[in-house]
Protein backbone atom coordinates (compact mmCIF):
# COMPACT_ATOMS: atom_id res chain seq x y z
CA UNK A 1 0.00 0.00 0.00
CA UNK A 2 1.46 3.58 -0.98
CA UNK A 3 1.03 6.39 1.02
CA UNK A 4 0.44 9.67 -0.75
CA UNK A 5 4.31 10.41 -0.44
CA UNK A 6 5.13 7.27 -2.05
CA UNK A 7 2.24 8.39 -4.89
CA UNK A 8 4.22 11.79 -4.99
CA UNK A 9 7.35 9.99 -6.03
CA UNK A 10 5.67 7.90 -8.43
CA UNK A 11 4.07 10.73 -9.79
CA UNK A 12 7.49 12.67 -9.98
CA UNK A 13 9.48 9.91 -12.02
CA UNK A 14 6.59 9.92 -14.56
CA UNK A 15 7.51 13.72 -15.44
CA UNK A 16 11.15 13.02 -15.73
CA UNK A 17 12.35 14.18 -18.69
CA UNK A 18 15.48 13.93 -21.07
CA UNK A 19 16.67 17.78 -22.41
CA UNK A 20 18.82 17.18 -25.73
CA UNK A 21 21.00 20.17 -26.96
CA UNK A 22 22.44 20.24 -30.23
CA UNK A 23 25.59 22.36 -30.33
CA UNK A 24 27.96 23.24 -33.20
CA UNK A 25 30.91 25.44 -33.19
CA UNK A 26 30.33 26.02 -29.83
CA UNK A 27 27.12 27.83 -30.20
CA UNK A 28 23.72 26.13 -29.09
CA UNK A 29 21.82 25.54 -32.05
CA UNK A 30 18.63 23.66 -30.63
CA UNK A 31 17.15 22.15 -27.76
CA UNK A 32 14.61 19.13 -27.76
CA UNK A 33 12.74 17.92 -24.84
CA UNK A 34 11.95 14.03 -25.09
CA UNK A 35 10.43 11.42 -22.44
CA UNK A 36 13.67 9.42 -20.56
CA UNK A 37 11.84 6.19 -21.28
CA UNK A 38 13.43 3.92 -23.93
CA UNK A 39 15.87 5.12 -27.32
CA UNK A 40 15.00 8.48 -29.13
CA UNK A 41 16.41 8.78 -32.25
CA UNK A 42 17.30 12.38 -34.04
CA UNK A 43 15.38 12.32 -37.28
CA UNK A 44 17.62 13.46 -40.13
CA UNK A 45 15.30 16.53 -40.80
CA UNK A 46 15.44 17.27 -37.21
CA UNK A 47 19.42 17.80 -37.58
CA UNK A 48 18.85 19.44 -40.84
CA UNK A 49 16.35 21.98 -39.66
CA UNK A 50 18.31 22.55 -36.20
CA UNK A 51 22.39 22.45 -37.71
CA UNK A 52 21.50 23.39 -41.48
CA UNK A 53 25.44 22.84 -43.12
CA UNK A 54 26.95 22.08 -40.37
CA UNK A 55 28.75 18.77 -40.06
CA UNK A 56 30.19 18.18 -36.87
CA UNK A 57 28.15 18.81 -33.98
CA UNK A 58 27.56 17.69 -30.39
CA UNK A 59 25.17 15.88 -28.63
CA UNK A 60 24.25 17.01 -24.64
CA UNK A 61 21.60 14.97 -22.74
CA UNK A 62 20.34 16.01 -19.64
CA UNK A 63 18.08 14.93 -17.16
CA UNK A 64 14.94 17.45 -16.10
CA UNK A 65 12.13 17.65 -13.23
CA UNK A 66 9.84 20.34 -12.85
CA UNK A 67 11.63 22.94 -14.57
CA UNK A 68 14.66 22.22 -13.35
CA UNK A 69 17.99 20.30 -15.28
CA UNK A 70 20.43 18.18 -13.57
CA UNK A 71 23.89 19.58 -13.81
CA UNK A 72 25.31 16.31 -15.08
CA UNK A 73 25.11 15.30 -18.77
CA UNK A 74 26.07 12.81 -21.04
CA UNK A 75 27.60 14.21 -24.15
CA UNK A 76 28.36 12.52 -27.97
CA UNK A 77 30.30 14.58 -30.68
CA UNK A 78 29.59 13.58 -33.93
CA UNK A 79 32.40 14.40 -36.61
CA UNK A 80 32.38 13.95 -40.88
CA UNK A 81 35.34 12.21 -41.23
């Protein structure tokens, strides 16, 4: 049996969100907001439409609940060899 705290919490990691930032040349160029559960996959008109020409860019993900991001990320940097 959960008590409304332990409801809270449930209720809390349900709006737990993954922030994407796409940046390029050390500028931010966009920002996506996508549910943590599962793989998302950046569509290649997404990229296009967010980094236009640019070829090597770099992936942030962060972590976010209610309005606020954690100060850890995870980070890929993608690179036309």
């Amino acid at each position: 049996m959960l008590n409304r705290k332990g409801v809270e919490g449930l209720e809390e990691r349900a709006a737990l969100r993954a922030v994407l930032e796409l940046w390029a040349g050390g500028v931010l160029k966009a920002t996506l907001t996508v549910g943590r559960d599962g793989p998302f996959t950046l569509a290649n008109a997404e990229l296009v439409a967010a980094l236009g020409a640019e070829t090597d860019f770099t992936v942030r993900a962060y972590l976010a609940l209610g309005g606020y991001r954690s100060l850890d990320f995870d980070s890929i940097t993608i690179a036309k060899v």
